[in-house]
Each structure stands twice: as structure tokens, then as C-alpha cells.
C-alpha atoms as a PDB file:
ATOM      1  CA  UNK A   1      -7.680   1.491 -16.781  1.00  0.00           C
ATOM      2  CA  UNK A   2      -8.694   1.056 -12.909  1.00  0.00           C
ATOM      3  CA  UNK A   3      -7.198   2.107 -10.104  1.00  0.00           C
ATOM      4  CA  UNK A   4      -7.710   1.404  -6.313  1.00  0.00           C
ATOM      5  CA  UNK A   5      -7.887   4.648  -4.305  1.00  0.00           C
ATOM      6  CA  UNK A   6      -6.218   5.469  -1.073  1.00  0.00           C
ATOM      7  CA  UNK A   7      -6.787   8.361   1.021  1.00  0.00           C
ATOM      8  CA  UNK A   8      -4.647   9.005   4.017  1.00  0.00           C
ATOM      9  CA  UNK A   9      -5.450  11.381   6.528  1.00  0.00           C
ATOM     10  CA  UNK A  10      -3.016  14.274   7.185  1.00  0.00           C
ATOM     11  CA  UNK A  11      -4.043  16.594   9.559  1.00  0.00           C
ATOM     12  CA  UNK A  12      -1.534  19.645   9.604  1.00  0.00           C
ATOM     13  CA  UNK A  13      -1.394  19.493  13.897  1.00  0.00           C
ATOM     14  CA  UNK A  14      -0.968  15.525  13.481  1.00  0.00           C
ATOM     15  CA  UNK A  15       0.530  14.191  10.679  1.00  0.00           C
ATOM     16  CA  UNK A  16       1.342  10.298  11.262  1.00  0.00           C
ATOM     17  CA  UNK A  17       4.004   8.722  11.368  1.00  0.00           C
ATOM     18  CA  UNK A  18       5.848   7.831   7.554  1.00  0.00           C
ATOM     19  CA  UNK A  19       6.343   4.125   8.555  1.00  0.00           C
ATOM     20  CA  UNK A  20       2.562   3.787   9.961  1.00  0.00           C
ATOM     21  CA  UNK A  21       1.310   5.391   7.144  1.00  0.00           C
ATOM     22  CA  UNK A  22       2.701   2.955   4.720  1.00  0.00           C
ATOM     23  CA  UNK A  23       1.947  -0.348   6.764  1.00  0.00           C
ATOM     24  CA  UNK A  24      -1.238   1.175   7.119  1.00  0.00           C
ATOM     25  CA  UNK A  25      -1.503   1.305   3.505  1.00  0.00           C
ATOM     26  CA  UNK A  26      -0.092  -1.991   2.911  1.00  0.00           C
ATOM     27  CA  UNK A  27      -3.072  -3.664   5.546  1.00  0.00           C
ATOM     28  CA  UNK A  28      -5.846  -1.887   3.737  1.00  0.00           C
ATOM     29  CA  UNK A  29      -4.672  -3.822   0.453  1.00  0.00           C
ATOM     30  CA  UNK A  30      -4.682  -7.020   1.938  1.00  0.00           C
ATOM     31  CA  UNK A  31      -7.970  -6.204   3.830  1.00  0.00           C
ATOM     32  CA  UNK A  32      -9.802  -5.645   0.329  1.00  0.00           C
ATOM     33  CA  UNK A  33      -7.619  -8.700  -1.083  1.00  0.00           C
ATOM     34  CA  UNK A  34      -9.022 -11.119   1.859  1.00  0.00           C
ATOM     35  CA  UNK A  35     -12.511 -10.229   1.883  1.00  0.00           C
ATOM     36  CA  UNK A  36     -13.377  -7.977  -1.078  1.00  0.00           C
ATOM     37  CA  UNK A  37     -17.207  -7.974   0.071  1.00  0.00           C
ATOM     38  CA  UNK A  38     -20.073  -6.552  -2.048  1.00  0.00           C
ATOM     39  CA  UNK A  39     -17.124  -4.738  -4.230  1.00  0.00           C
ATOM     40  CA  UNK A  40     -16.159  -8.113  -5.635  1.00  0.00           C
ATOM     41  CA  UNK A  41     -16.758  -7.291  -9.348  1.00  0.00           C
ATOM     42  CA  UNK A  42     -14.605  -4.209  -9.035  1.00  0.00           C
ATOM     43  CA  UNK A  43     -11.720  -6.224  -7.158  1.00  0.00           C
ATOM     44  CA  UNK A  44     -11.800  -8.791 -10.211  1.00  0.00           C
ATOM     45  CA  UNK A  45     -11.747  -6.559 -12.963  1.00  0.00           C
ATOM     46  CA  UNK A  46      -9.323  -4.178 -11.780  1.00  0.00           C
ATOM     47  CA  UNK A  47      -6.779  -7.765 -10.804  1.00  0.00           C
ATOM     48  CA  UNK A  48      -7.620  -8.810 -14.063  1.00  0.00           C
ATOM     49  CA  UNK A  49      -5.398  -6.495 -16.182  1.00  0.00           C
ATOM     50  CA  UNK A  50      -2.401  -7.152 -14.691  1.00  0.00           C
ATOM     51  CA  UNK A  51      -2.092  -3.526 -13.523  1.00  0.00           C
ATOM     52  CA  UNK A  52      -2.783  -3.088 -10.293  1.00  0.00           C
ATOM     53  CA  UNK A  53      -2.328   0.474 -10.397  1.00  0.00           C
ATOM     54  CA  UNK A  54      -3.369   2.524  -7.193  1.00  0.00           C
ATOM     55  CA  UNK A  55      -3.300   5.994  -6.872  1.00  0.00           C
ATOM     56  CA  UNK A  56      -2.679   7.454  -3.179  1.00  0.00           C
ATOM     57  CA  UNK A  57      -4.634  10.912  -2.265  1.00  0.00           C
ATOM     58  CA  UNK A  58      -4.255  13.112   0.793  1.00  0.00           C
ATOM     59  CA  UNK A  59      -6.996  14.682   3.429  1.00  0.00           C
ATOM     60  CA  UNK A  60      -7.448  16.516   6.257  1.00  0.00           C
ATOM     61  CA  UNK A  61     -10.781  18.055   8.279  1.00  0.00           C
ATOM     62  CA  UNK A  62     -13.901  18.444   5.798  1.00  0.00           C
ATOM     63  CA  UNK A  63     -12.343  16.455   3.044  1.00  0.00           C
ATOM     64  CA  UNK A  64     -11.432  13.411   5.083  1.00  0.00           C
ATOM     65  CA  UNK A  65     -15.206  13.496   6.705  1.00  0.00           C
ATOM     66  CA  UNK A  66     -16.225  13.595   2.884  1.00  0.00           C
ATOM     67  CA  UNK A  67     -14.020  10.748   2.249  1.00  0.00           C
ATOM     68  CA  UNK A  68     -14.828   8.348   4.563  1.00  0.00           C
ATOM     69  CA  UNK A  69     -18.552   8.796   3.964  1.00  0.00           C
ATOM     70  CA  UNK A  70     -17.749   7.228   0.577  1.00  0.00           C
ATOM     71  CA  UNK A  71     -17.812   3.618   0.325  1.00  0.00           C
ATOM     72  CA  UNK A  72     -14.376   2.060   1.943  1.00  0.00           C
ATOM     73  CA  UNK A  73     -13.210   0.798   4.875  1.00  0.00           C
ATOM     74  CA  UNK A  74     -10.345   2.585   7.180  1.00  0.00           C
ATOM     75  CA  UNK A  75      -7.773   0.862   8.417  1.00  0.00           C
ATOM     76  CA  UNK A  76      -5.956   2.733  11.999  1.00  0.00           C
ATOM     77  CA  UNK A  77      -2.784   1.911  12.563  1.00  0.00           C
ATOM     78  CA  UNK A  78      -0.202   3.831  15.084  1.00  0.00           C
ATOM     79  CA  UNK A  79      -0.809   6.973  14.585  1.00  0.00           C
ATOM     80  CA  UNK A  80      -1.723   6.552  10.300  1.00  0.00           C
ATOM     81  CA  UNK A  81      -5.659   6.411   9.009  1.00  0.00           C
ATOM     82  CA  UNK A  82      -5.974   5.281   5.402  1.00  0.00           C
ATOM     83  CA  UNK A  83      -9.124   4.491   3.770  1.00  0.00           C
ATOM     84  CA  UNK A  84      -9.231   2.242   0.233  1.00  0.00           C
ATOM     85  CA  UNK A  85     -11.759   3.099  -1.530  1.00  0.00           C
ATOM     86  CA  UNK A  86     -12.977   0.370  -4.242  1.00  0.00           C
ATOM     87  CA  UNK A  87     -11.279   0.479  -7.858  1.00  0.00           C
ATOM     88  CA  UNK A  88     -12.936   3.098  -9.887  1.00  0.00           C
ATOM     89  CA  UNK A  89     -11.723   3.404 -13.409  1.00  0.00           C
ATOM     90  CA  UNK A  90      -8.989   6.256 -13.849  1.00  0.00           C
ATOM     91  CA  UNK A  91     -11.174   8.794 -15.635  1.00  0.00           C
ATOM     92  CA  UNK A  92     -14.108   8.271 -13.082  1.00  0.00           C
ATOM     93  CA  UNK A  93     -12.994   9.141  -9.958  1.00  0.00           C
ATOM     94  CA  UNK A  94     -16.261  10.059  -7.170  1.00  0.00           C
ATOM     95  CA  UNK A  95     -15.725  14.573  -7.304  1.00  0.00           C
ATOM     96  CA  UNK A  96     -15.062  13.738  -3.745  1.00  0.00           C
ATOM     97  CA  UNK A  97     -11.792  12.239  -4.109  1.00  0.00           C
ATOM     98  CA  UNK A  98     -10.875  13.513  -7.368  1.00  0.00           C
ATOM     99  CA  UNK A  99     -10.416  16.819  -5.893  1.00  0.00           C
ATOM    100  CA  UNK A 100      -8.439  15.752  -2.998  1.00  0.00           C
ATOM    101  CA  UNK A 101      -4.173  16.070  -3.476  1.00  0.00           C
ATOM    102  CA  UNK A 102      -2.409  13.422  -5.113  1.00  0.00           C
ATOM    103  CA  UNK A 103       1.392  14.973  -5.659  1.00  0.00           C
ATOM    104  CA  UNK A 104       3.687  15.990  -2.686  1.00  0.00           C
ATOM    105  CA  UNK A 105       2.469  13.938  -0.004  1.00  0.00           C
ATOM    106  CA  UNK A 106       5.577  14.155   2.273  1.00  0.00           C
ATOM    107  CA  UNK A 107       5.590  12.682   5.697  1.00  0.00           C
ATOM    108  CA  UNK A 108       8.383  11.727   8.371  1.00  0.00           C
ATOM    109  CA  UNK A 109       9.095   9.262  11.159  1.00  0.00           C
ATOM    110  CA  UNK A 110       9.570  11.592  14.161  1.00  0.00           C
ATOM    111  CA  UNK A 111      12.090   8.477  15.733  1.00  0.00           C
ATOM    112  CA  UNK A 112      13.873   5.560  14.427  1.00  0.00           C
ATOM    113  CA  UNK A 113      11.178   2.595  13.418  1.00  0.00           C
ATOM    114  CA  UNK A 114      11.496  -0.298  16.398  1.00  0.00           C
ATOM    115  CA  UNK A 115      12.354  -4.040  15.297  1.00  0.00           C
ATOM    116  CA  UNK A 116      10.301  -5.208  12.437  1.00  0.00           C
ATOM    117  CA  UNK A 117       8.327  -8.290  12.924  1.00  0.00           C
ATOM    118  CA  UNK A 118       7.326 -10.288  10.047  1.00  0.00           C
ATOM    119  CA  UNK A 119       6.064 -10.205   7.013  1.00  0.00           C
ATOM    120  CA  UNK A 120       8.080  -7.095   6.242  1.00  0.00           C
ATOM    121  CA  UNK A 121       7.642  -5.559   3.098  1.00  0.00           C
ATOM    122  CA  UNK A 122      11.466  -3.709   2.500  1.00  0.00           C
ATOM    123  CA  UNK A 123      11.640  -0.193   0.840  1.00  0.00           C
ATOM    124  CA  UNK A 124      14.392   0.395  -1.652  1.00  0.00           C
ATOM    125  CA  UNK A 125      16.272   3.074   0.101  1.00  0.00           C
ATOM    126  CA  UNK A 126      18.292   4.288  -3.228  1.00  0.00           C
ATOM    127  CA  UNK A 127      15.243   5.616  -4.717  1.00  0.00           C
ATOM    128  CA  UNK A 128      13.653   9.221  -3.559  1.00  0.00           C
ATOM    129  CA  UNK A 129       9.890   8.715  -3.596  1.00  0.00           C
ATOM    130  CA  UNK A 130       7.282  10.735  -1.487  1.00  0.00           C
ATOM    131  CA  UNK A 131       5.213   9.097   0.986  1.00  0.00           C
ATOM    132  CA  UNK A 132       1.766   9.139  -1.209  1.00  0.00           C
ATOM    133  CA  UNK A 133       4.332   6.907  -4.238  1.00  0.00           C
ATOM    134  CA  UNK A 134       5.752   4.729  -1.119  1.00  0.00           C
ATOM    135  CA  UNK A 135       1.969   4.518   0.501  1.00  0.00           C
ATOM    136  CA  UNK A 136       1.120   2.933  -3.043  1.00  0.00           C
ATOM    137  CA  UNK A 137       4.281   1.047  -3.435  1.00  0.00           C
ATOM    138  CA  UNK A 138       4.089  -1.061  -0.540  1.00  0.00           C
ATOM    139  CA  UNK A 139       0.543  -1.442  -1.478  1.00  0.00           C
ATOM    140  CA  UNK A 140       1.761  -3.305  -4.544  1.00  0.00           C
ATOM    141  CA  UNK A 141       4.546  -5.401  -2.593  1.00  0.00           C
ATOM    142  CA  UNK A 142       2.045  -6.685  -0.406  1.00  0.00           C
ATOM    143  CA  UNK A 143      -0.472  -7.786  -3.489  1.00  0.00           C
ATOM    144  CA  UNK A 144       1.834  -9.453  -4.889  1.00  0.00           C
ATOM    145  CA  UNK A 145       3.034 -11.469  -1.824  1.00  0.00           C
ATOM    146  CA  UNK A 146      -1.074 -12.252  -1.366  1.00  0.00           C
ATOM    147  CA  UNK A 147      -1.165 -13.557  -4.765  1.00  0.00           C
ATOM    148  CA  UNK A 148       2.337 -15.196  -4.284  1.00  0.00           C
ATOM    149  CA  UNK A 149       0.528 -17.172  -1.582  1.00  0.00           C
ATOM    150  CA  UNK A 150      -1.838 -20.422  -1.104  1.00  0.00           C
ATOM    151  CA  UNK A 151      -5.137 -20.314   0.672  1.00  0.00           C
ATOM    152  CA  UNK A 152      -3.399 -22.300   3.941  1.00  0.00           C
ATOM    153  CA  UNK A 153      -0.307 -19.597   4.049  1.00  0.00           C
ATOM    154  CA  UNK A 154      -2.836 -17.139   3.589  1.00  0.00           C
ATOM    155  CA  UNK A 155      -4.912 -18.101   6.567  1.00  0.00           C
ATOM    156  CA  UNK A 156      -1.830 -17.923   8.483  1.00  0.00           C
ATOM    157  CA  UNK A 157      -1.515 -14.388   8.041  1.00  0.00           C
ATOM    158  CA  UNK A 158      -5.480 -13.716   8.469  1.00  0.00           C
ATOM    159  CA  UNK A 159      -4.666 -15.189  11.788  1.00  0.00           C
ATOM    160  CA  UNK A 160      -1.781 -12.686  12.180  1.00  0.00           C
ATOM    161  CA  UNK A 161      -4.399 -10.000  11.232  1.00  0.00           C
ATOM    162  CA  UNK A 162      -2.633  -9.525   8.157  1.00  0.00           C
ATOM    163  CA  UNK A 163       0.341  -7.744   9.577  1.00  0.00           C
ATOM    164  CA  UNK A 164       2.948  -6.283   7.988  1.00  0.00           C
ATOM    165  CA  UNK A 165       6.199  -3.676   8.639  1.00  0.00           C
ATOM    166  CA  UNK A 166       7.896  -1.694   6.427  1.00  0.00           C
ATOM    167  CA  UNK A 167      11.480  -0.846   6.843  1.00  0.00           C
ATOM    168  CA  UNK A 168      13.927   0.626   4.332  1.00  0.00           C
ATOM    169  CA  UNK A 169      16.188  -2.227   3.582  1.00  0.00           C
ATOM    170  CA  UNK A 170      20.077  -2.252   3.579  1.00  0.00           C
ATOM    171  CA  UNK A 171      21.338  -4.819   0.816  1.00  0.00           C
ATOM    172  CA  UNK A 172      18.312  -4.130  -1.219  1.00  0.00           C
ATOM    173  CA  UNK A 173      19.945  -5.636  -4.230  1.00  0.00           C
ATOM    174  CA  UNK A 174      20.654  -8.882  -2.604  1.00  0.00           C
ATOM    175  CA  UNK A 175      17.127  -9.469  -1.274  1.00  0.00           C
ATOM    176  CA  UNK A 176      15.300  -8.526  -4.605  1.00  0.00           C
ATOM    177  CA  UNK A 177      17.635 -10.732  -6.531  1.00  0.00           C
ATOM    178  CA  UNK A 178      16.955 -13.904  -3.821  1.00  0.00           C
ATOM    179  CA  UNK A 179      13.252 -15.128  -5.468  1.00  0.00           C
ATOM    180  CA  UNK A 180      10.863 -13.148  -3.274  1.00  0.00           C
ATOM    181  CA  UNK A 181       8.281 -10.743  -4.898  1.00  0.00           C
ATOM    182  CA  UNK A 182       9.501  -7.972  -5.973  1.00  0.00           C
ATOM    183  CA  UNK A 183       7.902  -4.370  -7.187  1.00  0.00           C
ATOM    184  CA  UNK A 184       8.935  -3.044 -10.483  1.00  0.00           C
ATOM    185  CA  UNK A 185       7.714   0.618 -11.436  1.00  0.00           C
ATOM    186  CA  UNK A 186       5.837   1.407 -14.192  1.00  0.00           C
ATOM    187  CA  UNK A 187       7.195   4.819 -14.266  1.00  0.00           C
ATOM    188  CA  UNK A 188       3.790   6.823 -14.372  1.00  0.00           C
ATOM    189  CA  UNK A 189       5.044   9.267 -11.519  1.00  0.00           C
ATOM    190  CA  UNK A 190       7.904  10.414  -9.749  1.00  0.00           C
ATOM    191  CA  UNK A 191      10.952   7.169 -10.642  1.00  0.00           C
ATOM    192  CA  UNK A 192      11.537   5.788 -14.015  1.00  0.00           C
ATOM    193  CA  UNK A 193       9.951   2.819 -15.608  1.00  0.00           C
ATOM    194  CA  UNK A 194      11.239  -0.683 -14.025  1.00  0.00           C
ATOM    195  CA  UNK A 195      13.226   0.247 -10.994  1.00  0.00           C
ATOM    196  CA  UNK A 196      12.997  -1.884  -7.905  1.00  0.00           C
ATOM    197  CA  UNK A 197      11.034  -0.298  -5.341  1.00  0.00           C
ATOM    198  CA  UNK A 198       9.819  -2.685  -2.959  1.00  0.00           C
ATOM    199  CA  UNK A 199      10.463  -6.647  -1.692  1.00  0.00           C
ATOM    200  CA  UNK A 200       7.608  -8.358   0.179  1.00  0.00           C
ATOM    201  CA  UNK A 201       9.453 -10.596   2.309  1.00  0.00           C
ATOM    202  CA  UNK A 202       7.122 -13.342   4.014  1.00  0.00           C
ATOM    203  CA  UNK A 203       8.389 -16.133   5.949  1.00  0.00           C
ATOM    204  CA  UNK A 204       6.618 -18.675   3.419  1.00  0.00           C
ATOM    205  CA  UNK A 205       7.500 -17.212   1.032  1.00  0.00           C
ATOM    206  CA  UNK A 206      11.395 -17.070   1.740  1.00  0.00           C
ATOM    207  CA  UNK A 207      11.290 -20.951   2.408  1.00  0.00           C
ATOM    208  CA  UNK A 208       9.692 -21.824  -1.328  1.00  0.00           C
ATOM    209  CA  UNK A 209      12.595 -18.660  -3.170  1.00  0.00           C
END
């Protein structure tokens, strides 16, 4: 099996925010989506299973300099730095991010998120997951809207510099039953197998459900 890694940076003085860290997430998906690069082969083979697993792994100081002199790109956003990392296959991990922290990662918005502008991918707020499971969650939601998508619609969001916001949705139910993407859990950590976690709503999108 593959899986794409993300690393976010969690210093202990400055964590970021919870929101930025998962839109931040989110943009470094699309990122690899749009323009995969010399790490085209991995992108394709991992996409090809069906699984798009990824697997969402914490850093701070000496292991986030080790990190980020990996091959990846970093996306900043707000006050959130995640790096993807190209899929590796799950037993192969590079030592320097296999021995980075995958299970706890907690973080916290510090004040209420402000309006959200679209696309907005919309968090199941029934379901307890840490920030590292949302991180990869949202990752997932906005995959599957970039698949969901044609080459035109997804120019239009290149243009918007492939933005998105996450905000925990009330009426969860109602949106994920209305034809938009939706993220259904495998179950591998933390929720169980098939629950609802995420909806990628995108304007496009909405008009075609």
C-alpha cells in the first residue's frame, strides 16, 4: 500500500492555528494533485489503487529542519506549515519521517474561524478526531473534489490558488446526503470504518449534485 506523507510543524511556543492547519493540509493535496512534477510516477501509482491513504506526522525544531530537507514542498498558510512529502509505500517510510509522531496530534483555534469563502471543505462535527486524522481527512475531501472536477473547473480554482476553508458544518447530514463528494473512513485509526467525515463543497460542483 502507499501513502502520501504530511508533516506539520508544531512548535511547542507556536502551535498554529487547528483551522489553518487543516486548509493548509488540504492546499498541499491539491498542490501535488495540480502539478505532481518529477514525482509523477509516485502520484499515479499511489491514485491508482483507489486508496488514497495519507498518513499525517508531527515536527518541531531539528526534526522539522530534517523534514523539509527531504523531498516536498511546504505549503504556509496563517499561522500552519505542512509539508507533503511524495507517496512512499507504507512499510518504506525515509528514517526521517518514520520516526517523527503520528498519534495525538491535538491542536486548537485560539478564536472563532471568520466567514468561509469558497470551496469549503465541511468537517463532520459529530465525530471526535484529532487534528493529525482531520489534517488527513480534509486532505481526502479535497482529492476527491479535484477528481470530481474537469480540466476548465479546475483551472478556475488554479486561478483561485487552489483555495480552500474548512469549517465544522451544522446540518452535516443534509449536505453529505445532497450529491457533493463526500469522505467515508476506512476505519484504520481513531473512528470506525465508513462514517462520514468530511464534504468538499465547491461551487461547480454544487450546480452539477
Amino acid at each position: 500500500m502507499m501513502v502520501l506523507p504530511l508533516v506539520v510543524r508544531i512548535e511547542r511556543a507556536t502551535p498554529p492555528e487547528r483551522t489553518d492547519a487543516l486548509e493548509a493540509a488540504a492546499m498541499a493535496v491539491l498542490g501535488l494533485l495540480d502539478d505532481p512534477g518529477e514525482w509523477r510516477a509516485e502520484l499515479e501509482t499511489w491514485q491508482s489503487t483507489g486508496r488514497i491513504r495519507k498518513v499525517v506526522r508531527r515536527a518541531r525544531g531539528a526534526e522539522w529542519r530534517r523534514a523539509i530537507e527531504l523531498p516536498g514542498r511546504t505549503v504556509e498558510h496563517g499561522s500552519a506549515e505542512v509539508r507533503v512529502h511524495p507517496p512512499v509505500p507504507l512499510d518504506a517510510w525515509p528514517k526521517e519521517l518514520a520516526k517523527l509522531q503520528v498519534g495525538g496530534t491535538e491542536l486548537a483555534d485560539s478564536t472563532e474561524p471568520g466567514p468561509a469563502g469558497p470551496p469549503v471543505l465541511w468537517e463532520n462535527p459529530a465525530l471526535e478526531m484529532s487534528a493529525g486524522k482531520a489534517m488527513a481527512q480534509a486532505g481526502h475531501a479535497a482529492q476527491l473534489a479535484w477528481w470530481a472536477s474537469s480540466q476548465e473547473e479546475r483551472e478556475l480554482w488554479r486561478s483561485m490558488g487552489l483555495r480552500v476553508s474548512v469549517r465544522r458544518a451544522e446540518g452535516f447530514d443534509e449536505l453529505a446526503a445532497g450529491g457533493l463528494p463526500v469522505v467515508r473512513d476506512a476505519g484504520f485509526t481513531e473512528i470506525a470504518p465508513g462514517s462520514c467525515t468530511f464534504v468538499a463543497d465547491v461551487p461547480w460542483l454544487r450546480v452539477r449534485s
